[in-house]
Protein backbone atom coordinates (compact mmCIF):
# COMPACT_ATOMS: atom_id res chain seq x y z
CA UNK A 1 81.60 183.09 167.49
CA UNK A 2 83.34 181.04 164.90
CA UNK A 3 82.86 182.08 161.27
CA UNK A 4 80.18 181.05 158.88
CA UNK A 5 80.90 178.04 156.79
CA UNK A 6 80.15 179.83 153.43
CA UNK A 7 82.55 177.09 151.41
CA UNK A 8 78.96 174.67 152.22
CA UNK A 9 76.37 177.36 151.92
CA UNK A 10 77.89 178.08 148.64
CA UNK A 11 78.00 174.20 147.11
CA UNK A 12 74.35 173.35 148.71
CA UNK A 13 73.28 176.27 146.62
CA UNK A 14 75.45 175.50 143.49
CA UNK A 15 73.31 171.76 144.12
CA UNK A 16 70.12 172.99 144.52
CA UNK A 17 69.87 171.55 148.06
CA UNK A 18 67.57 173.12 150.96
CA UNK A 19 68.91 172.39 154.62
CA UNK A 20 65.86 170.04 154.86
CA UNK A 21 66.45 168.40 151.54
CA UNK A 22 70.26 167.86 152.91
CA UNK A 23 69.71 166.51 156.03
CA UNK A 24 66.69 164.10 154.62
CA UNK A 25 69.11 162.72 152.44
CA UNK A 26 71.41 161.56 155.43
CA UNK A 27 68.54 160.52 157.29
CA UNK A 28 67.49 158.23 154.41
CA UNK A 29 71.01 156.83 153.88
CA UNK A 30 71.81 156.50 157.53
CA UNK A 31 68.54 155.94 159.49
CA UNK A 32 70.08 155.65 162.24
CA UNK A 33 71.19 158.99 162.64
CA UNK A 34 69.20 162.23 163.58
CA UNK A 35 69.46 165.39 161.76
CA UNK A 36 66.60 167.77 160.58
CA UNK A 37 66.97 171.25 158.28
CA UNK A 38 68.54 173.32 161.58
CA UNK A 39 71.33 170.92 162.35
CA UNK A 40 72.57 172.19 158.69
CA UNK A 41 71.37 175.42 159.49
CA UNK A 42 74.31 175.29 163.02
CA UNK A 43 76.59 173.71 160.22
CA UNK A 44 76.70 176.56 158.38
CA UNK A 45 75.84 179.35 160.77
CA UNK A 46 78.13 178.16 163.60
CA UNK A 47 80.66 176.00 161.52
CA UNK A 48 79.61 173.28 163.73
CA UNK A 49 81.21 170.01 161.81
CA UNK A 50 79.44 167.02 162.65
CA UNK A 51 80.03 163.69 163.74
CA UNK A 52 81.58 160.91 161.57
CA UNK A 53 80.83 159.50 158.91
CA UNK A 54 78.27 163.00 158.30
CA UNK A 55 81.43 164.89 156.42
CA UNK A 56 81.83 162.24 154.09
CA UNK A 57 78.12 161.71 153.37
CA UNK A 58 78.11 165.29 152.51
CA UNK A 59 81.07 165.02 150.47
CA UNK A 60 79.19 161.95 148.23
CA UNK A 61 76.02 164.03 147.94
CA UNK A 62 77.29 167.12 147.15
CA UNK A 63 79.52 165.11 144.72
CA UNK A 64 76.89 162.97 143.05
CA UNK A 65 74.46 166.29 142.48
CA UNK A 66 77.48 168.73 141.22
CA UNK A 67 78.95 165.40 138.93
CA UNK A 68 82.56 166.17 140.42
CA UNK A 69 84.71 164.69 143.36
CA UNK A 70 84.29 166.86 146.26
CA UNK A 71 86.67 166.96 149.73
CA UNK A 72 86.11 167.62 153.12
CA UNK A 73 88.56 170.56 152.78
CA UNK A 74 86.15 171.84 149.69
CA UNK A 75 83.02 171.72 152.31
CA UNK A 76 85.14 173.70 155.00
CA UNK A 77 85.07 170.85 157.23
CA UNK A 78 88.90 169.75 157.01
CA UNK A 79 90.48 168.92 159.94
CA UNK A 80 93.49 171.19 157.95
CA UNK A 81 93.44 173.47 155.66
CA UNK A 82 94.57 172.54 152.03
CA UNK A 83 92.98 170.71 148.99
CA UNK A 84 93.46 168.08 146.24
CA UNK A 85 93.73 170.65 143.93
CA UNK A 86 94.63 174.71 145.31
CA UNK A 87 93.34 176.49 142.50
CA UNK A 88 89.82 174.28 142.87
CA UNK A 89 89.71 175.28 146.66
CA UNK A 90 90.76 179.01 145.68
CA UNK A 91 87.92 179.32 143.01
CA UNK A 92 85.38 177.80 145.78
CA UNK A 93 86.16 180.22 148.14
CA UNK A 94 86.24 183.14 146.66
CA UNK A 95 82.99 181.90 145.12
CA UNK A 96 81.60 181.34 149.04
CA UNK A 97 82.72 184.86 150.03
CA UNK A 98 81.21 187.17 146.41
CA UNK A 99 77.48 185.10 146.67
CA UNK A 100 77.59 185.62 150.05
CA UNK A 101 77.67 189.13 150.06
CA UNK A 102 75.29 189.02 147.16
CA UNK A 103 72.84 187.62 149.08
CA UNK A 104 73.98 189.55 152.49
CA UNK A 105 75.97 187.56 154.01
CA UNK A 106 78.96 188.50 155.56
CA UNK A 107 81.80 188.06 157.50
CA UNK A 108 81.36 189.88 160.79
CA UNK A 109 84.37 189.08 162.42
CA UNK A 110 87.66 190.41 161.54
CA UNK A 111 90.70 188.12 161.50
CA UNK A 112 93.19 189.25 164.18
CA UNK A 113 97.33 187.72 165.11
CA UNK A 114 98.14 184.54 163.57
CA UNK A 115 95.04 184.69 161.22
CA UNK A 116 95.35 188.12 160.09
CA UNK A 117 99.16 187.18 158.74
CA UNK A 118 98.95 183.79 157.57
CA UNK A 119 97.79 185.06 154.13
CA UNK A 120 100.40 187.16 153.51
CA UNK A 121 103.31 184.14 154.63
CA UNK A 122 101.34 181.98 152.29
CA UNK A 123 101.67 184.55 149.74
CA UNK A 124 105.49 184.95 150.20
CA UNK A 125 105.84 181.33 150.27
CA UNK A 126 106.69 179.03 147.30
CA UNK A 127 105.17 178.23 144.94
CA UNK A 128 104.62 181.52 143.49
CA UNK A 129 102.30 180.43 140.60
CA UNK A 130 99.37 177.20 140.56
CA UNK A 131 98.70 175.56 137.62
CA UNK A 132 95.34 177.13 136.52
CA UNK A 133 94.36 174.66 133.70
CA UNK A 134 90.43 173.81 133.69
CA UNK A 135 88.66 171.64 131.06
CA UNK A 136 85.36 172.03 130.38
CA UNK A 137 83.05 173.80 127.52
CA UNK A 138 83.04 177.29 127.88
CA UNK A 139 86.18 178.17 126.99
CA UNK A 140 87.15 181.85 128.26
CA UNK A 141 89.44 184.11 125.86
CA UNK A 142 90.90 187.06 126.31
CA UNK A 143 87.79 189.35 125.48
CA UNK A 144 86.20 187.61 129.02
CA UNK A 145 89.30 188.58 130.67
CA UNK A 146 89.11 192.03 129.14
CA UNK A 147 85.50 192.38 130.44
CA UNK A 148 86.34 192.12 134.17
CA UNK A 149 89.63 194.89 133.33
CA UNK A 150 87.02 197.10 132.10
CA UNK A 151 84.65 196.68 135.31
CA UNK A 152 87.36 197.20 137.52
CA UNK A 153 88.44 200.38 135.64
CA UNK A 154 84.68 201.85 135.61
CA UNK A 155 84.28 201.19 139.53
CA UNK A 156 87.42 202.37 140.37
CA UNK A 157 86.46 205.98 138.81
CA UNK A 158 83.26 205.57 140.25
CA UNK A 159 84.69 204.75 144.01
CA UNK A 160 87.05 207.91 143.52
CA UNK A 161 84.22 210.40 142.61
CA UNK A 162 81.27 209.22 145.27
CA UNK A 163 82.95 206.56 147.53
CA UNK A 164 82.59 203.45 148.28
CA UNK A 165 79.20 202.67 149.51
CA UNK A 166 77.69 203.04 146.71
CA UNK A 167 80.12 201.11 145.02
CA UNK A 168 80.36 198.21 146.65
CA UNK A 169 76.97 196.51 146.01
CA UNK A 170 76.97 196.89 142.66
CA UNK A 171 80.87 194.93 143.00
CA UNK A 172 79.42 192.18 144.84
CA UNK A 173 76.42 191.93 141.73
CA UNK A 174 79.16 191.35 138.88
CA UNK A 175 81.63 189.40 141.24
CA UNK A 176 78.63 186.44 141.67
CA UNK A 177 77.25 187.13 138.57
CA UNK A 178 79.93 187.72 136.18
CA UNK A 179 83.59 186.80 137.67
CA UNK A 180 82.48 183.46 139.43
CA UNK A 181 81.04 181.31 136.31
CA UNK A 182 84.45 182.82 134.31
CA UNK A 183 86.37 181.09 136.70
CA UNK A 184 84.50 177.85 136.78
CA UNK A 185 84.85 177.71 133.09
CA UNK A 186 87.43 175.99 130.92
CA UNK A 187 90.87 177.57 130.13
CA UNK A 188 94.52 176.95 129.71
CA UNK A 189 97.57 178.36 132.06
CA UNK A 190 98.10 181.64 130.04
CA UNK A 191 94.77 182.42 129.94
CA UNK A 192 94.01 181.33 133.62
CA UNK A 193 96.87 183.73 134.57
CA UNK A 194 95.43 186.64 133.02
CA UNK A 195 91.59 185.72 134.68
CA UNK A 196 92.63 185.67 138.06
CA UNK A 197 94.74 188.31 137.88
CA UNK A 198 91.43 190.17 136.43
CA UNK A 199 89.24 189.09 139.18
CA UNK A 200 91.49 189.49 141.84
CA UNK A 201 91.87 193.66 140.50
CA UNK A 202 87.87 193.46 141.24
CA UNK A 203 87.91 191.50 144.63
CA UNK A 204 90.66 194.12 145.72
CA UNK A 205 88.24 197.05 144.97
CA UNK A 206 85.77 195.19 146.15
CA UNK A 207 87.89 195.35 149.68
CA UNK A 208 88.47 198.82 149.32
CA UNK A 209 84.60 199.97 148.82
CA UNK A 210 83.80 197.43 151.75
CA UNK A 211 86.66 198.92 153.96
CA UNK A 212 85.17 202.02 153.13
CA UNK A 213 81.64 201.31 153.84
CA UNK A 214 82.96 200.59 157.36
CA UNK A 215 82.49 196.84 156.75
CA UNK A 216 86.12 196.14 158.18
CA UNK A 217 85.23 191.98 158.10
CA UNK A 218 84.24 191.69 154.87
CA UNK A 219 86.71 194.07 153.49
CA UNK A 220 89.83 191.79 155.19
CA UNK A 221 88.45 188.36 153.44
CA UNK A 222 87.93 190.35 149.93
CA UNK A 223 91.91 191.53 150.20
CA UNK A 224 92.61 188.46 151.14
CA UNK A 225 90.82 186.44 148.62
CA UNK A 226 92.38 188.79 145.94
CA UNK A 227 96.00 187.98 147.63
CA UNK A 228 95.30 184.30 146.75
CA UNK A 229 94.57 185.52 143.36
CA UNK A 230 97.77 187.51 142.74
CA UNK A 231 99.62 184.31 143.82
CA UNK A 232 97.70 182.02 141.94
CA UNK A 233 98.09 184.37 138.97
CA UNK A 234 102.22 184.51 139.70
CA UNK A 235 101.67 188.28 139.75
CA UNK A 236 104.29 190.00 142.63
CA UNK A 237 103.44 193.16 141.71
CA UNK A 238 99.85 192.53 142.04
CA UNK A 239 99.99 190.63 145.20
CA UNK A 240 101.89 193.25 147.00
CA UNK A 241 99.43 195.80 146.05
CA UNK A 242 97.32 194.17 147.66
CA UNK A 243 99.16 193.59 150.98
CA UNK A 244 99.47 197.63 150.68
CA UNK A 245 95.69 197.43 151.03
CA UNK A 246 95.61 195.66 153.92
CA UNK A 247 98.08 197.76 155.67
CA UNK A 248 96.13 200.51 154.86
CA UNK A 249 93.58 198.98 156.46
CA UNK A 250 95.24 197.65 159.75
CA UNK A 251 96.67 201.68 160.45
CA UNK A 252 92.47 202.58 160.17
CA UNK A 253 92.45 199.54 162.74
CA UNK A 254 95.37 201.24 164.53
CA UNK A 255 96.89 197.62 164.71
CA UNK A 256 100.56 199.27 164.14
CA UNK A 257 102.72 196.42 164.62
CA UNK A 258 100.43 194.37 161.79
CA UNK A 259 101.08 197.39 159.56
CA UNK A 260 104.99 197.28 159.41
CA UNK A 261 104.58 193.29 159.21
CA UNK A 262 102.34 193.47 156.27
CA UNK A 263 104.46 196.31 154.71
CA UNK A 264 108.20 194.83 155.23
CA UNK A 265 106.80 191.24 153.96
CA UNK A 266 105.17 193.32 150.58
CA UNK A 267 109.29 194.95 150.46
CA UNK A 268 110.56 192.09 151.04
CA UNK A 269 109.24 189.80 149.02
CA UNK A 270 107.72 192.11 145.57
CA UNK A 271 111.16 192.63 144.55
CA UNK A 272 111.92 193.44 141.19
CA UNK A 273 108.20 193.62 140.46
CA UNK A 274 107.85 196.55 142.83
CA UNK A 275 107.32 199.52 140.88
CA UNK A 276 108.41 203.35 142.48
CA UNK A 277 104.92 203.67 143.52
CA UNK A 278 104.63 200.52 145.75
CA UNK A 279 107.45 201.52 147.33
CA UNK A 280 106.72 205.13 147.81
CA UNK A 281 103.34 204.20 149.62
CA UNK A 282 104.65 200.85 151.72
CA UNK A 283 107.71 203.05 153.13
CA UNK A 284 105.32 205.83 154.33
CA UNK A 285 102.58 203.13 155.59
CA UNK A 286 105.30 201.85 157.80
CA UNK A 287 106.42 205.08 158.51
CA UNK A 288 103.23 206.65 159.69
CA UNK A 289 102.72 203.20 162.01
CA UNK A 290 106.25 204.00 163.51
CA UNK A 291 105.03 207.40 164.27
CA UNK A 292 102.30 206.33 166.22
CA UNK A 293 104.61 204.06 168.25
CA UNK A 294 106.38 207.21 169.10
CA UNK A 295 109.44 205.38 167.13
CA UNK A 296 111.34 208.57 165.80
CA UNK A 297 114.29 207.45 164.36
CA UNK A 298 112.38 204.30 162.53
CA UNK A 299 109.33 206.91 160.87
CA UNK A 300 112.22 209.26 159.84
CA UNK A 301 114.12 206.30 158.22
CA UNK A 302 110.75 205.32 156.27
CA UNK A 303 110.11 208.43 154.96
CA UNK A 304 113.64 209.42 153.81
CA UNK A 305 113.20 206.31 151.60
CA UNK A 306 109.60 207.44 150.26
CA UNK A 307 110.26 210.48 149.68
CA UNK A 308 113.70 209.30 147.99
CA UNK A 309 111.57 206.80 145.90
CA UNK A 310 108.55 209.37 145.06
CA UNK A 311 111.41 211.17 142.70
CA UNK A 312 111.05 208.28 140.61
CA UNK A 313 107.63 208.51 139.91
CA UNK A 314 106.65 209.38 136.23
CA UNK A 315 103.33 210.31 135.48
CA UNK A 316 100.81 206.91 135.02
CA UNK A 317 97.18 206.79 133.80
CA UNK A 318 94.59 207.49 135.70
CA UNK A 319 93.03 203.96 135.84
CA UNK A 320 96.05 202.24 137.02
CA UNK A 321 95.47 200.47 140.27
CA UNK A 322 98.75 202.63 141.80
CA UNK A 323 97.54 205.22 139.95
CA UNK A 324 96.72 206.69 143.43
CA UNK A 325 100.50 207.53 144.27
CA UNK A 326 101.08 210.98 142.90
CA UNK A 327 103.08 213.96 143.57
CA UNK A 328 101.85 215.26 147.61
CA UNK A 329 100.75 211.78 148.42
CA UNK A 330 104.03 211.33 150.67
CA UNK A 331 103.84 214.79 151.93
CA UNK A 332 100.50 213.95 153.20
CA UNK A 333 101.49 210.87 154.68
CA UNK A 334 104.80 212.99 156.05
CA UNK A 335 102.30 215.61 157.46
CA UNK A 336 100.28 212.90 159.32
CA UNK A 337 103.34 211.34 160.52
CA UNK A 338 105.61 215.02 161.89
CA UNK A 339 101.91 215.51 163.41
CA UNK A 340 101.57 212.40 165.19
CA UNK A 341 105.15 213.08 166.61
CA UNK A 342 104.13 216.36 167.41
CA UNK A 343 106.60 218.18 165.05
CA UNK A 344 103.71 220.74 163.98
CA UNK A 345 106.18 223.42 161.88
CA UNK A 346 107.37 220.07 160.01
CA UNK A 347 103.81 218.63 159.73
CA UNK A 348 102.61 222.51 158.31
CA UNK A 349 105.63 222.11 155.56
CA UNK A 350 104.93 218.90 154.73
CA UNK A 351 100.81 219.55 154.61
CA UNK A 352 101.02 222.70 152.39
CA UNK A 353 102.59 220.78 149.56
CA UNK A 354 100.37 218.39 149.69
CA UNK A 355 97.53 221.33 148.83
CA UNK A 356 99.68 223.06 146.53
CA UNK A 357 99.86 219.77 144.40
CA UNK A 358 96.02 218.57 145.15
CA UNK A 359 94.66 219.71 142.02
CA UNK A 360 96.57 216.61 139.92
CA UNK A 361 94.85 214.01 142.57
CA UNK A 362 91.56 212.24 142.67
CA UNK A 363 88.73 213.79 144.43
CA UNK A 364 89.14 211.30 147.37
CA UNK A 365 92.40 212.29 147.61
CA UNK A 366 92.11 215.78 146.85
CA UNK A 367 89.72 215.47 150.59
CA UNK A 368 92.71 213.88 152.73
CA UNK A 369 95.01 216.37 151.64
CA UNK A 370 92.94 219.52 153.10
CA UNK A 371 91.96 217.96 156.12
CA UNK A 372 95.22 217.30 156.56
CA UNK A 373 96.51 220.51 156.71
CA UNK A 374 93.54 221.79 158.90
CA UNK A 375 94.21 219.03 161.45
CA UNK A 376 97.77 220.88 161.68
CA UNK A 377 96.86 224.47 161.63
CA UNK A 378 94.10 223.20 164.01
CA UNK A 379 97.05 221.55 166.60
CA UNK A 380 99.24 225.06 165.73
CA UNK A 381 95.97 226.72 167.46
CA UNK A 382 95.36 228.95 164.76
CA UNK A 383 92.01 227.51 163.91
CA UNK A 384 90.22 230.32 161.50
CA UNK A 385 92.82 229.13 159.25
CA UNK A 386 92.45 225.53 159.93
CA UNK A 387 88.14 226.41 158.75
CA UNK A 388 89.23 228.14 155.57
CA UNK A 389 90.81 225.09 154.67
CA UNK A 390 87.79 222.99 155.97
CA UNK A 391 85.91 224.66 153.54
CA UNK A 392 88.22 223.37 150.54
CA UNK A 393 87.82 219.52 152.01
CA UNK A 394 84.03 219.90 152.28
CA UNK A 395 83.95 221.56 148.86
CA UNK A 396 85.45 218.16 147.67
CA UNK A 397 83.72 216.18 149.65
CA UNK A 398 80.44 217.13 148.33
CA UNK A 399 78.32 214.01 147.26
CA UNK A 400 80.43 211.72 148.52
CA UNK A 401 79.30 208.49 150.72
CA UNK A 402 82.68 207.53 152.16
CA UNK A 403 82.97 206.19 155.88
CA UNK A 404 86.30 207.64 155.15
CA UNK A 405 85.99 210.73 154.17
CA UNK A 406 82.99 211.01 157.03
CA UNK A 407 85.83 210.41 159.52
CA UNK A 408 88.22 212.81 158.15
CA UNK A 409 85.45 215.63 157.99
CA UNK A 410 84.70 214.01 161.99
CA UNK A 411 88.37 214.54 162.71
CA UNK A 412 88.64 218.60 161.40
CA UNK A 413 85.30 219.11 163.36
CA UNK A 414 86.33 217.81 166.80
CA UNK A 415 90.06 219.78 166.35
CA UNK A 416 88.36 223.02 165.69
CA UNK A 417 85.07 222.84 167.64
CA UNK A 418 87.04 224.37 170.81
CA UNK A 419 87.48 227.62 168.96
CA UNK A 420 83.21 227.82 168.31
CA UNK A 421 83.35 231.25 169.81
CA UNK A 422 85.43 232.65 166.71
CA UNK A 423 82.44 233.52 164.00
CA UNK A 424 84.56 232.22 161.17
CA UNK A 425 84.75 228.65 162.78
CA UNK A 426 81.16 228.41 163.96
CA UNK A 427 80.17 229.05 159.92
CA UNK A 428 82.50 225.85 159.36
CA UNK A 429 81.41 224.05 161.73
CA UNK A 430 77.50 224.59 161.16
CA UNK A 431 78.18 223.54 157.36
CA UNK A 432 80.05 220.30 158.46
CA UNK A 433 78.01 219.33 160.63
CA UNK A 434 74.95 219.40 157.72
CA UNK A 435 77.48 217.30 155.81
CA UNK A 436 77.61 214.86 158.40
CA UNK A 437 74.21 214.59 159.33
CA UNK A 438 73.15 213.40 155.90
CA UNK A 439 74.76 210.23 156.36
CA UNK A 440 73.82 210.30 160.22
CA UNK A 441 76.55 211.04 162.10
């Protein structure tokens, strides 16, 4: 099924057209031609485009209502993809995607091959800043732009302590409501730098609470809309923080060769705006897909040079977007990795670090780091240790509604329910299991 056309959904509503209204107006300029309220409705729904000259009739109404020239490309009915002016088409998109989900629609088809890389090529391809300059009378400042740093800030904390399901609605609220009409205002090139670097900090999250909530489509277009941002914005660093993300999110999907594409490109191309932590986290990504490609010699090469890189890391505050990167996070990605190889005594090593330093992370990540050392005791059979530690991760876990963190609790249960006879693993096990049920396992 093809995806929605939310770049027209979103400019009928911007115009205050129905479907009806929309097709009576063709139907009144062109008699001749049939159309009624559900051919829109298979427009939009189906991305149906019709027959000529119906895209450029559009185009004129939608232009005449909104008082502004509108394309075929800004309707999503281009025969190509591009715009009369990028940073127009950007702002319309994103625009499509964050009133869509406000209203609850949303992508339900993730973007796979060709489709799921072209972002990131566009993103390491020139030019590497748009102009951004918008007249008009609202003029945003810097105390706008400062409004949507603070709401990414106060979500962020919020995702780390509960998750991201609870999160992610109230995103999608202040993306429509707040971010969109700052970036259809007026402002100059500085200023327009520092907005959609702003707003793409917020769409990024907002990927991260959807990819959380298990809503794997929606999650993809939000990192990806925030990847136009960053390159909008001129902002390397940014941008491949955001490609990061999206590897993160293709080793969930288990799509390993996307993973080391996404994370070499975000090496590659960040350069010298790559800070120690980017580094640290895009080595062990690609290092943790190698593993589960059964490449040896290519993981162990990755995570010499994250764990090389981690020295570097000085201590950053904790509502930093890398701020996740701290001492243990490679050991934990190092412990995944030696266990996926099936190097259990270096997995253990690695794993037991990664506790000993949990205390200094975020709750989240506090979670991954015990169930990462039960998954190991739990493969070294010695699985009344492995429930000790599940007690830790569901201690942390408490209160949390995290697809993630569901699946990591899912994980310890399933590696130590063979041992059930053993009285200290059934008490695990029955307390897991009432963690699970209350988000209905």
């Amino acid at each position: 099924m093809a995806e929605a056309n939310l770049l027209l959904e979103e400019l009928l509503t911007r115009a205050g057209l129905s479907h009806s209204r929309l097709a009576r107006e063709i139907v009144t300029a062109a008699p001749y031609l049939s159309y009624d309220h559900a051919s829109v409705t298979r427009w939009i729904r189906d991305h149906q485009i019709p027959r000529e000259p119906v895209p450029q009739m559009i185009c004129r109404i939608l232009g005449d209502r909104l008082g502004m020239p509108v394309t075929r490309a800004d309707i999503g009915m281009a025969a190509h993809r591009g715009s009369h002016n990028p940073a127009a088409r950007l702002i319309t998109q994103a625009a499509a995607l964050w009133t869509g989900e406000a209203r609850g629609r949303v992508p339900k088809t993730l973007l796979t091959g060709p489709d799921a890389t072209a972002p990131v090529w566009d993103w390491v391809s020139p030019p590497h800043r748009l102009d951004l300059l918008r007249e008009g009378h609202r003029r945003i400042d810097d105390t706008d732009v400062a409004t949507l740093r603070h709401l990414r800030r106060h979500y962020q904390q919020m995702y780390r302590r509960v998750g991201g399901e609870p999160v992610r609605p109230l995103l999608a609220r202040d993306l429509n409501q707040i971010a969109v009409p700052m970036l259809r205002a007026a402002y100059d090139n500085e200023i327009g730098c520092k907005l959609f670097r702003a707003a793409g900090g917020l769409a990024a999250l907002a990927g991260v609470c959807a990819y959380d909530a298990n809503l794997q489509p929606l999650g993809q277009r939000h990192l990806f809309t925030a990847l136009g941002l960053a390159k909008a914005a001129g902002d390397r660093g940014f941008g491949a923080y955001v490609v990061a993300l999206l590897a993160n999110q293709a080793l969930f999907l288990d799509d390993r060769i996307l993973v080391v594409q996404y994370a070499e490109a975000a090496l590659r191309s960040g350069g010298s705006a790559l800070g120690p932590e980017l580094i640290t986290d895009l080595h062990a990504l690609a290092g943790k897909a190698y593993a589960r490609m059964g490449e040896t010699a290519d993981c162990h090469q990755h995570l010499r040079q994250s764990t090389s890189t981690a020295g570097r890391l000085a201590p950053s505050p904790s509502d930093t977007e890398t701020s996740y990167v701290q001492p243990g996070l490679v050991e934990t990605q190092a412990a995944e990795a030696f266990r996926r190889l099936g190097d259990l005594a270096a997995a253990e090593d690695h794993a037991r670090e990664a506790v000993r330093t949990a205390p200094a992370a975020h709750p989240r990540g506090q979670v991954h780091r015990y169930a990462g050392l039960a998954l190991v005791l739990a493969g070294r059979e010695r699985a009344d240790e492995a429930a000790a530690v599940g007690h830790h991760m569901l201690d942390r876990a408490e209160g949390m509604e995290s697809g993630r963190i569901h699946d990591r609790v899912t994980q310890v249960v399933d590696a130590v329910k063979l041992y059930a006879t053993d009285p200290i693993v059934d008490a695990f096990l029955n307390r897991a299991e009432q963690h699970l049920s209350l988000r209905g396992r």
